[in-house]
PDB file of N, CA and C in Angstrom:
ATOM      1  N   UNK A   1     123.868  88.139 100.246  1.00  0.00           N
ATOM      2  CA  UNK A   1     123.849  88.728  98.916  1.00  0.00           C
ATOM      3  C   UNK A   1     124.803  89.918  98.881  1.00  0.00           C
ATOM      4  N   UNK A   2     125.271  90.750  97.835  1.00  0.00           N
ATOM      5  CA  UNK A   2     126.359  91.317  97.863  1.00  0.00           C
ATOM      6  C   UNK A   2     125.411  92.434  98.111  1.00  0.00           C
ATOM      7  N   UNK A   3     126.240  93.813  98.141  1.00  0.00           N
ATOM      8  CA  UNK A   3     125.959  95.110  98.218  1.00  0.00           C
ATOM      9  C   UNK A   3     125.683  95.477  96.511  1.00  0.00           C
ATOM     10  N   UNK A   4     123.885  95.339  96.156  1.00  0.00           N
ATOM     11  CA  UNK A   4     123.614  95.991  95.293  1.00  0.00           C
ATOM     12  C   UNK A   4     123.597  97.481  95.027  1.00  0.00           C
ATOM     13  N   UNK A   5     123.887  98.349  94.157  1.00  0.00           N
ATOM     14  CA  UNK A   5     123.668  99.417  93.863  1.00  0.00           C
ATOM     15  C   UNK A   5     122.798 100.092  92.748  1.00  0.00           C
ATOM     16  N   UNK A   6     122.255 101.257  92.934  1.00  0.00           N
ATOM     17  CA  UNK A   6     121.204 101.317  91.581  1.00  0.00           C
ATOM     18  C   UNK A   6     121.687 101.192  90.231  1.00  0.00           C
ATOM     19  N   UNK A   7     123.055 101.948  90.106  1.00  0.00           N
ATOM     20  CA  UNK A   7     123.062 102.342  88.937  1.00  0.00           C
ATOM     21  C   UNK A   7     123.832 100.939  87.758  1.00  0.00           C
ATOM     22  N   UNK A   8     123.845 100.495  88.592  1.00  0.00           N
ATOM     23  CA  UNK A   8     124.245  98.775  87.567  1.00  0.00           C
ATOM     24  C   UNK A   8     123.040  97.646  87.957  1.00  0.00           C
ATOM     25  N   UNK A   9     122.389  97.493  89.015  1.00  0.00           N
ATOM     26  CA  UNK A   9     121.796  96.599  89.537  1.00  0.00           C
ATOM     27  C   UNK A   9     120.198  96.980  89.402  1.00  0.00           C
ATOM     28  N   UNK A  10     119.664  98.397  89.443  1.00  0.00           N
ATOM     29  CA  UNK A  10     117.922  98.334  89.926  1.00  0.00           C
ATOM     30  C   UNK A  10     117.770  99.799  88.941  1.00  0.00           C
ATOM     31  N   UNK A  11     118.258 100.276  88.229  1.00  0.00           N
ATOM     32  CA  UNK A  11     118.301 101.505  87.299  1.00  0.00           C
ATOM     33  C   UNK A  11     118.076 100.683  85.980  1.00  0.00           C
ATOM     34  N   UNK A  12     118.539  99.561  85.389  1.00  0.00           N
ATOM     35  CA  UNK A  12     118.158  98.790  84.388  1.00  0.00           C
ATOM     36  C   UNK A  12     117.136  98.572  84.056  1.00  0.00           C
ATOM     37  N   UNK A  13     116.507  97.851  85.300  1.00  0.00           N
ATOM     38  CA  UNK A  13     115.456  97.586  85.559  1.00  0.00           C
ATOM     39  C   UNK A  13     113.820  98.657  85.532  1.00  0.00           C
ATOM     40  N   UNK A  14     114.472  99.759  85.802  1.00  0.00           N
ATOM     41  CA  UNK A  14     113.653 100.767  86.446  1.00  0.00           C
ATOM     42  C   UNK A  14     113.101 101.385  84.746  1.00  0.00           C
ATOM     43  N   UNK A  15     114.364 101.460  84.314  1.00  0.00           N
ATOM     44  CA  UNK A  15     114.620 101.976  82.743  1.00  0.00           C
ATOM     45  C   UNK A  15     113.616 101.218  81.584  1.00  0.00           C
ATOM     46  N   UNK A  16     113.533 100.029  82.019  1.00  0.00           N
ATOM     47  CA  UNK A  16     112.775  99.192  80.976  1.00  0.00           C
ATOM     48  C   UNK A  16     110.983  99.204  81.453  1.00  0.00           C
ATOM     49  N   UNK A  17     111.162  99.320  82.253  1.00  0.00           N
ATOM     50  CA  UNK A  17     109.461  99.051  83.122  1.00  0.00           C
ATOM     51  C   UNK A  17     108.579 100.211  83.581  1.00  0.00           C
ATOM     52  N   UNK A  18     109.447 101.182  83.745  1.00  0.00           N
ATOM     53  CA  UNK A  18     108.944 102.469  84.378  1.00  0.00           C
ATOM     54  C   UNK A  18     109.370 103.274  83.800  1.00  0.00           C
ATOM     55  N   UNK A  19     110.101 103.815  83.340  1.00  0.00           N
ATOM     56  CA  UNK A  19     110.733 105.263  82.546  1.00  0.00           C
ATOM     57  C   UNK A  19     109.651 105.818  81.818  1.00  0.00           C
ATOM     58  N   UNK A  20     109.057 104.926  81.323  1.00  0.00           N
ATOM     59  CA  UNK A  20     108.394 105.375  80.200  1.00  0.00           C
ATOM     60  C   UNK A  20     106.706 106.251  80.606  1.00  0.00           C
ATOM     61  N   UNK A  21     106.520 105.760  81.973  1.00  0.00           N
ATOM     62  CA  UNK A  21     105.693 106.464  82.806  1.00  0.00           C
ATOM     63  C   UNK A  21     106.005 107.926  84.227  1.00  0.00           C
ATOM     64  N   UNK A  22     107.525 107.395  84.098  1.00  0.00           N
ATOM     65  CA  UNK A  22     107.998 107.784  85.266  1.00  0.00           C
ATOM     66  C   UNK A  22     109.326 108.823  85.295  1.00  0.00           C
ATOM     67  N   UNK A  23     109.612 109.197  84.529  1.00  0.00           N
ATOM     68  CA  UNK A  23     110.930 109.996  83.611  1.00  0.00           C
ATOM     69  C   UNK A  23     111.251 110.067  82.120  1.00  0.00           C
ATOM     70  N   UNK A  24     110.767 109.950  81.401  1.00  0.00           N
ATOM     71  CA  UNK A  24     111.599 109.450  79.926  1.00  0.00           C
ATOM     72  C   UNK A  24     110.883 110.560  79.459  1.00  0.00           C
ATOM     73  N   UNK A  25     111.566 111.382  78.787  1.00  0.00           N
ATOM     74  CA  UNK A  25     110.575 112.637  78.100  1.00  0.00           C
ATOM     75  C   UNK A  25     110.116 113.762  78.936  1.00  0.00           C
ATOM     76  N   UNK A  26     110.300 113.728  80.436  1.00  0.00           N
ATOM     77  CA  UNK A  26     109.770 114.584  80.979  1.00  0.00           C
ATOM     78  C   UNK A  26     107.855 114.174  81.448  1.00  0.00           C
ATOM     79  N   UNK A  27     108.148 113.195  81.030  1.00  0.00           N
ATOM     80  CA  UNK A  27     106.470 112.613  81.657  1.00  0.00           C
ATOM     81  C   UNK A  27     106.906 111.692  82.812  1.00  0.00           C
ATOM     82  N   UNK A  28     106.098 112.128  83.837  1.00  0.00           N
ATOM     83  CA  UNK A  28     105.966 112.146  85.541  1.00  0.00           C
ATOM     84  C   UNK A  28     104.684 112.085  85.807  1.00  0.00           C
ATOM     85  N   UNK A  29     104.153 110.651  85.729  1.00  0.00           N
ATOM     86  CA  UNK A  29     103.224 110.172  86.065  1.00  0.00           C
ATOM     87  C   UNK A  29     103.048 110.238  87.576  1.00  0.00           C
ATOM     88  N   UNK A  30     101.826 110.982  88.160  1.00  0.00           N
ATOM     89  CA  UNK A  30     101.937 111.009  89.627  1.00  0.00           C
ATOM     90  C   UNK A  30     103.035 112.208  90.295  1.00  0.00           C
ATOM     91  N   UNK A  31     103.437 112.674  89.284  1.00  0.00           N
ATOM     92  CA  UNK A  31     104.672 113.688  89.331  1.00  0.00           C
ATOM     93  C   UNK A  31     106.221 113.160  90.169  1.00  0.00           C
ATOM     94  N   UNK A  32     106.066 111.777  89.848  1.00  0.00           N
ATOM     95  CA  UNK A  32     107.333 111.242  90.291  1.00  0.00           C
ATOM     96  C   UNK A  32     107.902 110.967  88.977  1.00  0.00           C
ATOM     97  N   UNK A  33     109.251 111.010  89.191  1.00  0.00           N
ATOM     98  CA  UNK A  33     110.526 110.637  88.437  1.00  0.00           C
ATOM     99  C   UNK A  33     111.792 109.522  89.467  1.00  0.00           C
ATOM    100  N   UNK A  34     112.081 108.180  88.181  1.00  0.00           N
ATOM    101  CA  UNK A  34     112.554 107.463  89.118  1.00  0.00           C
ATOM    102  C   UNK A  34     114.112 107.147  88.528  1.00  0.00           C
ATOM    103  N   UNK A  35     114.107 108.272  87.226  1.00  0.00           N
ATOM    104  CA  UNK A  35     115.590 107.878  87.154  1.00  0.00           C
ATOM    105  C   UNK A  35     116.531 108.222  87.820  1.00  0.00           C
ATOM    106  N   UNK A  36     116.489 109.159  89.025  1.00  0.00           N
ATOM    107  CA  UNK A  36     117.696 109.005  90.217  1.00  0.00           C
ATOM    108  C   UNK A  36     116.977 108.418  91.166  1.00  0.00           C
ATOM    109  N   UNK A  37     118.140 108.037  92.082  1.00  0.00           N
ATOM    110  CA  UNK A  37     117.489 107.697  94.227  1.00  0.00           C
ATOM    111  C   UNK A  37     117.366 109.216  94.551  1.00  0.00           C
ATOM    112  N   UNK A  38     118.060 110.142  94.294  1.00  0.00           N
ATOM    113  CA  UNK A  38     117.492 111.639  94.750  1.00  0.00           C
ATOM    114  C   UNK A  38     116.154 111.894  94.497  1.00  0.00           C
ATOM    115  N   UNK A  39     115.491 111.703  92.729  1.00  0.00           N
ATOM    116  CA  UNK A  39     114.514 112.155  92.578  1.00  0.00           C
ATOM    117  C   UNK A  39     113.575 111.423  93.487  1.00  0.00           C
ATOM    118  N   UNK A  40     113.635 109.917  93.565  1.00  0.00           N
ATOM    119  CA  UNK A  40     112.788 109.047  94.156  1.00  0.00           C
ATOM    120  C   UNK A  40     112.759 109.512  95.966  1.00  0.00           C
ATOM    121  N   UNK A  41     113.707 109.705  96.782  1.00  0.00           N
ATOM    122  CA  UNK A  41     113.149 110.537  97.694  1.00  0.00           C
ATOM    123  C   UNK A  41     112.785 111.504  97.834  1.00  0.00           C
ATOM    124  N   UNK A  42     112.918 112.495  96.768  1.00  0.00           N
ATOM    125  CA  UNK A  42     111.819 113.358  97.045  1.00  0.00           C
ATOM    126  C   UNK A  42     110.537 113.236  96.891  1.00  0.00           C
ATOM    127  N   UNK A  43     110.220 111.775  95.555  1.00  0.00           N
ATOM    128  CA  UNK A  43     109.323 111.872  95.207  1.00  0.00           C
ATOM    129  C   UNK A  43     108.352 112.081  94.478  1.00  0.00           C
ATOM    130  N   UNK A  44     106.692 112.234  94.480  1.00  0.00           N
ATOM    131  CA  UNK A  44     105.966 112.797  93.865  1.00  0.00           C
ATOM    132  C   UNK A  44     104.355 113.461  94.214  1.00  0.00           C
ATOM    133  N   UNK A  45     103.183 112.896  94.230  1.00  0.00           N
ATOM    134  CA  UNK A  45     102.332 113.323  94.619  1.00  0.00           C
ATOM    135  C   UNK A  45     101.886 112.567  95.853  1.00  0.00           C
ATOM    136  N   UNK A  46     102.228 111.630  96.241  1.00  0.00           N
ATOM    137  CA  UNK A  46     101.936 110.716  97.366  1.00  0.00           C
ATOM    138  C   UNK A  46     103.053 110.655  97.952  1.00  0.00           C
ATOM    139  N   UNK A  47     104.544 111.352  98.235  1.00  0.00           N
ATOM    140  CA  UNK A  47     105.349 111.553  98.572  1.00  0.00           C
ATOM    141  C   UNK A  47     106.543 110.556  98.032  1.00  0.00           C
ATOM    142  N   UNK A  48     107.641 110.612  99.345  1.00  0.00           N
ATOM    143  CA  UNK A  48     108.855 109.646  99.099  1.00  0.00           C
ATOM    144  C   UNK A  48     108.278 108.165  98.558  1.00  0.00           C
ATOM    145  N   UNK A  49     108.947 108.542  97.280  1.00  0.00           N
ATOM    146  CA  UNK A  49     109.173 106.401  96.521  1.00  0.00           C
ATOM    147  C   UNK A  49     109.805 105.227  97.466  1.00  0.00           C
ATOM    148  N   UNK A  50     111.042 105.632  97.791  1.00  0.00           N
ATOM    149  CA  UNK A  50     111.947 105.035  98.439  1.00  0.00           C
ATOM    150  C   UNK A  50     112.087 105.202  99.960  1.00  0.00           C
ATOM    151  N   UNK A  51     111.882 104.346 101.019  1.00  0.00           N
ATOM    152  CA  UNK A  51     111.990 104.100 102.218  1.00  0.00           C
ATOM    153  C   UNK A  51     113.246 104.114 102.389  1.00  0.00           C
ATOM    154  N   UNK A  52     114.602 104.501 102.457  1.00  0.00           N
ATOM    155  CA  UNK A  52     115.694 103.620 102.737  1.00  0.00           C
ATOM    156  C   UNK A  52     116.115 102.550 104.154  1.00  0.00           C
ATOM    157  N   UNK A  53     116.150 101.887 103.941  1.00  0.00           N
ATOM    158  CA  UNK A  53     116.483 100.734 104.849  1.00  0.00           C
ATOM    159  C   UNK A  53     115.075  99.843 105.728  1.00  0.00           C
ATOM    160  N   UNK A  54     113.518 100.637 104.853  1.00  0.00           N
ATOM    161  CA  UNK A  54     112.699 100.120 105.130  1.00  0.00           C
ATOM    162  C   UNK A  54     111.714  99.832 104.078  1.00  0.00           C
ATOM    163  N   UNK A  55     112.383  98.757 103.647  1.00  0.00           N
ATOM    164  CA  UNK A  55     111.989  97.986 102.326  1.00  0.00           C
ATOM    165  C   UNK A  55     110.204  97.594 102.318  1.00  0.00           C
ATOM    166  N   UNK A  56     109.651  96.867 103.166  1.00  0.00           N
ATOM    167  CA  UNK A  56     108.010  96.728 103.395  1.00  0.00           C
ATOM    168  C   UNK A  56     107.302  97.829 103.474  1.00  0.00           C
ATOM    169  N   UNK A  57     107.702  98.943 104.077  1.00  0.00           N
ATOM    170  CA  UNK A  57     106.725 100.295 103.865  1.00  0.00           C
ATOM    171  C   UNK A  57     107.696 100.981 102.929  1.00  0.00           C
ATOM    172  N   UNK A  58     108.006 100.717 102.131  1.00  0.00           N
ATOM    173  CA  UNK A  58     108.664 101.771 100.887  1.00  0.00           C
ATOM    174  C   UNK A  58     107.649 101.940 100.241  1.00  0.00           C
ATOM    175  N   UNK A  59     107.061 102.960  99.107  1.00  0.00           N
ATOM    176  CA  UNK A  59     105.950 102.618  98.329  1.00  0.00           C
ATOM    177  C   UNK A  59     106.505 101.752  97.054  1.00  0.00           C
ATOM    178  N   UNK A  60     107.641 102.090  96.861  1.00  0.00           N
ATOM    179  CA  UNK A  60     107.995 101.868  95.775  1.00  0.00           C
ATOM    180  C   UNK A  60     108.016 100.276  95.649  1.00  0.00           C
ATOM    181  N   UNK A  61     108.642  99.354  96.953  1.00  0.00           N
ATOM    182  CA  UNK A  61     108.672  98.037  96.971  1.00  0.00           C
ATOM    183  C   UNK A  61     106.981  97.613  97.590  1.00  0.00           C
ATOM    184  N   UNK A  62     105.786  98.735  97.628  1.00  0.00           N
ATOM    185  CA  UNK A  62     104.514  98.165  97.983  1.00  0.00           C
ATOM    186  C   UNK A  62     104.225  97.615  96.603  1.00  0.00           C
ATOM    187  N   UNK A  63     103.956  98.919  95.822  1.00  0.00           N
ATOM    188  CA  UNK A  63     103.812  99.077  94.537  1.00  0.00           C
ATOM    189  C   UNK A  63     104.252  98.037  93.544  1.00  0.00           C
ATOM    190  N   UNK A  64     105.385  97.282  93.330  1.00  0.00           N
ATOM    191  CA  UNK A  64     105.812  96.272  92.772  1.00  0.00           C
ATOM    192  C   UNK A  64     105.728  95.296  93.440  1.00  0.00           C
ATOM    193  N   UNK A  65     105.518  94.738  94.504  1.00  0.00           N
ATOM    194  CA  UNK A  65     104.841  93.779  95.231  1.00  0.00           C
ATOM    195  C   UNK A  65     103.470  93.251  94.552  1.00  0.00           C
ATOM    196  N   UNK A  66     102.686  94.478  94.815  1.00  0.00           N
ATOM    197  CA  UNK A  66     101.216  94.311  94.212  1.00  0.00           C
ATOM    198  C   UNK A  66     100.967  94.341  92.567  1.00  0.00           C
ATOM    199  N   UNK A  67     102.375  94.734  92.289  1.00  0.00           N
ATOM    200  CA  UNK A  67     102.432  94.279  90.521  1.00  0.00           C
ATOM    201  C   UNK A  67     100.940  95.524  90.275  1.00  0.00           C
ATOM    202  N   UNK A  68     100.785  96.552  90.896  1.00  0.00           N
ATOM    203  CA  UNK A  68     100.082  97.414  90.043  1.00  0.00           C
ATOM    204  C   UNK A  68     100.820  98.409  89.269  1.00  0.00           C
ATOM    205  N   UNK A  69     102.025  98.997  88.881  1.00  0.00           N
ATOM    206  CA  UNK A  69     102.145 100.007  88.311  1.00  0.00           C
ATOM    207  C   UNK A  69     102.419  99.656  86.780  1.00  0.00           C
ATOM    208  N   UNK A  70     103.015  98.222  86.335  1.00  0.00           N
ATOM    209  CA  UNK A  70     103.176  98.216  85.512  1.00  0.00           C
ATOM    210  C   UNK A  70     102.118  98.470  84.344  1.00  0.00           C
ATOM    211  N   UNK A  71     102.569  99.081  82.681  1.00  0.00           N
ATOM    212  CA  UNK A  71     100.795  98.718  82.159  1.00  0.00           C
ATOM    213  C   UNK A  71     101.183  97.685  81.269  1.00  0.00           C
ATOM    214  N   UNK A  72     100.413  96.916  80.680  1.00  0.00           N
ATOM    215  CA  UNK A  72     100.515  96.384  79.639  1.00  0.00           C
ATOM    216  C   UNK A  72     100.790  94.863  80.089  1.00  0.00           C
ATOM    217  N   UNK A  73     101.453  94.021  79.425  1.00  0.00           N
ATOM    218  CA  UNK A  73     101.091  92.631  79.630  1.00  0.00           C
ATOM    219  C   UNK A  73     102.492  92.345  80.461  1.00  0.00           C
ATOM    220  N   UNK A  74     103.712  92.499  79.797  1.00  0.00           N
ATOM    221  CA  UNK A  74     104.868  92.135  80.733  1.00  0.00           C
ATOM    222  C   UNK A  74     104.879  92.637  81.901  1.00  0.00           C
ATOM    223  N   UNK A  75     105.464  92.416  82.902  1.00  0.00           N
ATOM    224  CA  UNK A  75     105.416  92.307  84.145  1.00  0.00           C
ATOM    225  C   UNK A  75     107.203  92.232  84.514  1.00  0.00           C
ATOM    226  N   UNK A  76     107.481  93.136  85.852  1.00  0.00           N
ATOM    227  CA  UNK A  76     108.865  92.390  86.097  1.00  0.00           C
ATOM    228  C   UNK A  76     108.671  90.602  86.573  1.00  0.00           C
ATOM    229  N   UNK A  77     109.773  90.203  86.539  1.00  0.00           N
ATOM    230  CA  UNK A  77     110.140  89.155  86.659  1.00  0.00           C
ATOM    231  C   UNK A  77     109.984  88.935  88.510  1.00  0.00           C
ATOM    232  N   UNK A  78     110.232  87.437  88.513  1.00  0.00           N
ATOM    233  CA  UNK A  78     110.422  87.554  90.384  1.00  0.00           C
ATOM    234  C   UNK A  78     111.622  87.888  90.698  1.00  0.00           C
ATOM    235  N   UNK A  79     112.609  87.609  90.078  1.00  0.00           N
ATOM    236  CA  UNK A  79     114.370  88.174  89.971  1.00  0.00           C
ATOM    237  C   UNK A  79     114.384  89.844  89.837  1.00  0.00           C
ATOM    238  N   UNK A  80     113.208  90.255  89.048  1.00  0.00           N
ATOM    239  CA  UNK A  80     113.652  91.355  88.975  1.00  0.00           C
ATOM    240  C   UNK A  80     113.192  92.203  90.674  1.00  0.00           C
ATOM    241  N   UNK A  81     111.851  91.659  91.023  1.00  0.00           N
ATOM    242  CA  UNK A  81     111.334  92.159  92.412  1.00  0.00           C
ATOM    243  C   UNK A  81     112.194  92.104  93.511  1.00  0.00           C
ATOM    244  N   UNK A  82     112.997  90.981  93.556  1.00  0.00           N
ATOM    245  CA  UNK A  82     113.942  90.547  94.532  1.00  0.00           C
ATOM    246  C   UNK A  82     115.082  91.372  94.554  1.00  0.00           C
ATOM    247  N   UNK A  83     115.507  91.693  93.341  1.00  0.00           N
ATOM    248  CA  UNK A  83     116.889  92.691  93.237  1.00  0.00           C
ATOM    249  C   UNK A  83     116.574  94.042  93.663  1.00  0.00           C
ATOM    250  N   UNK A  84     115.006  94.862  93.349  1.00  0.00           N
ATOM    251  CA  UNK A  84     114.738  96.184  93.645  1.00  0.00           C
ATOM    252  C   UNK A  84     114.442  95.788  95.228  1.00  0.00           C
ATOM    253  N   UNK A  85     113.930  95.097  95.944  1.00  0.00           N
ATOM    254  CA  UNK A  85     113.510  94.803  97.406  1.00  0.00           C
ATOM    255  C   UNK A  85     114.924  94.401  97.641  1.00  0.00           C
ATOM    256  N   UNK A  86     115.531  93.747  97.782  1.00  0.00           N
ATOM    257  CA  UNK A  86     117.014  93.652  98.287  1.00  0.00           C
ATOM    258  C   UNK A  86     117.840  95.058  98.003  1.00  0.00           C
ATOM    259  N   UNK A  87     117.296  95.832  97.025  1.00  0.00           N
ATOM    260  CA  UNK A  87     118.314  97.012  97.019  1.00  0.00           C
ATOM    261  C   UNK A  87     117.793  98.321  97.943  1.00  0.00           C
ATOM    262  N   UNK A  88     116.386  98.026  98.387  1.00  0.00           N
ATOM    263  CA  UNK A  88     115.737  98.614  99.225  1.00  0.00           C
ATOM    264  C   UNK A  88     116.263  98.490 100.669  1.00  0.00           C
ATOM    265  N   UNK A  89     115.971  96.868 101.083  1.00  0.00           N
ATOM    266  CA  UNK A  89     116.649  96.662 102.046  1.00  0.00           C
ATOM    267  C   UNK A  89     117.895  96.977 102.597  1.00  0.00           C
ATOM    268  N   UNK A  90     118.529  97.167 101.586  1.00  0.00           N
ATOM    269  CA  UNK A  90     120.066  97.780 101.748  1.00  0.00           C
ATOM    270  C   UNK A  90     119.848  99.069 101.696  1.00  0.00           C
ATOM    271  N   UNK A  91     118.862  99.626 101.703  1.00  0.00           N
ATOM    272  CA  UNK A  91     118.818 101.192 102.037  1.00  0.00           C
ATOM    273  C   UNK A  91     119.434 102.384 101.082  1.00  0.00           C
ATOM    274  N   UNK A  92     118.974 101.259  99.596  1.00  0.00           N
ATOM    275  CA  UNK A  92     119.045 101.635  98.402  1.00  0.00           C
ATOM    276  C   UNK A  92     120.022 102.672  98.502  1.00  0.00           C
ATOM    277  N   UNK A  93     121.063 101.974  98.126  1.00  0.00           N
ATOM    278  CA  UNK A  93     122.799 102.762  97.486  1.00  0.00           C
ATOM    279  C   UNK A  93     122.748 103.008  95.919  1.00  0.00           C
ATOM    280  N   UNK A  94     123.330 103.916  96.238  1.00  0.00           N
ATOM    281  CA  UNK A  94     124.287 104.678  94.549  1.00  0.00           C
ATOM    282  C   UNK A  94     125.765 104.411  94.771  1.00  0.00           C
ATOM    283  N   UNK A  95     126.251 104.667  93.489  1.00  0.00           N
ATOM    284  CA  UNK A  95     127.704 103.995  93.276  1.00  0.00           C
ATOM    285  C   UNK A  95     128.019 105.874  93.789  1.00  0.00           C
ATOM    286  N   UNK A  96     126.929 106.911  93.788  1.00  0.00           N
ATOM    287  CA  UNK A  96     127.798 108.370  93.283  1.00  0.00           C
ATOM    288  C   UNK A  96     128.153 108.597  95.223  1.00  0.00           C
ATOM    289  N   UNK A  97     127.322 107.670  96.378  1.00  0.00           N
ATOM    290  CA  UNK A  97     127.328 108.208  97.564  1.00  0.00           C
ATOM    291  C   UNK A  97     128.466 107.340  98.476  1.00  0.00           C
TER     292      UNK A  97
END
């Protein structure tokens, strides 16, 4: 698979499903924010989101695994799980690093 990056590939994604709990307005559910990979390693109340290069204990790829964070009825897709876990695995890149 190619070298995904967030900000075209898993920031789309993040934007439609999570923002709205997780950055958008300044609401930081859990006191994480996931519209950067900076904010996401730092984090929030249960610490680092993002594992880099260790995609199975990331929380962030536990968390969408177990399909709990989303609310409401839509759900990501399996395409969409695969692109944020493959961008994990790759030890989740930015186009800015």
């Amino acid at each position: 698979m190619a070298e995904l990056t967030f900000e075209p590939e898993v920031r789309p994604i993040l934007k439609v499903a999570c923002f709205h709990c997780h950055g958008k307005d300044g609401v930081r559910g859990g006191d994480l924010d996931l519209r950067l990979v900076l904010l996401m390693r730092t984090g929030g109340e249960s610490g680092p989101a993002v594992t880099s290069g260790a995609p199975l204990s990331s929380p962030l790829s536990k968390r969408i695994a177990a399909d709990e964070m989303r609310e409401g009825k839509k759900k990501l897709s399996v395409d969409q799980n695969d692109t944020i876990h493959e961008w994990l695995k790759q030890r989740a890149g930015t186009a800015r690093l």
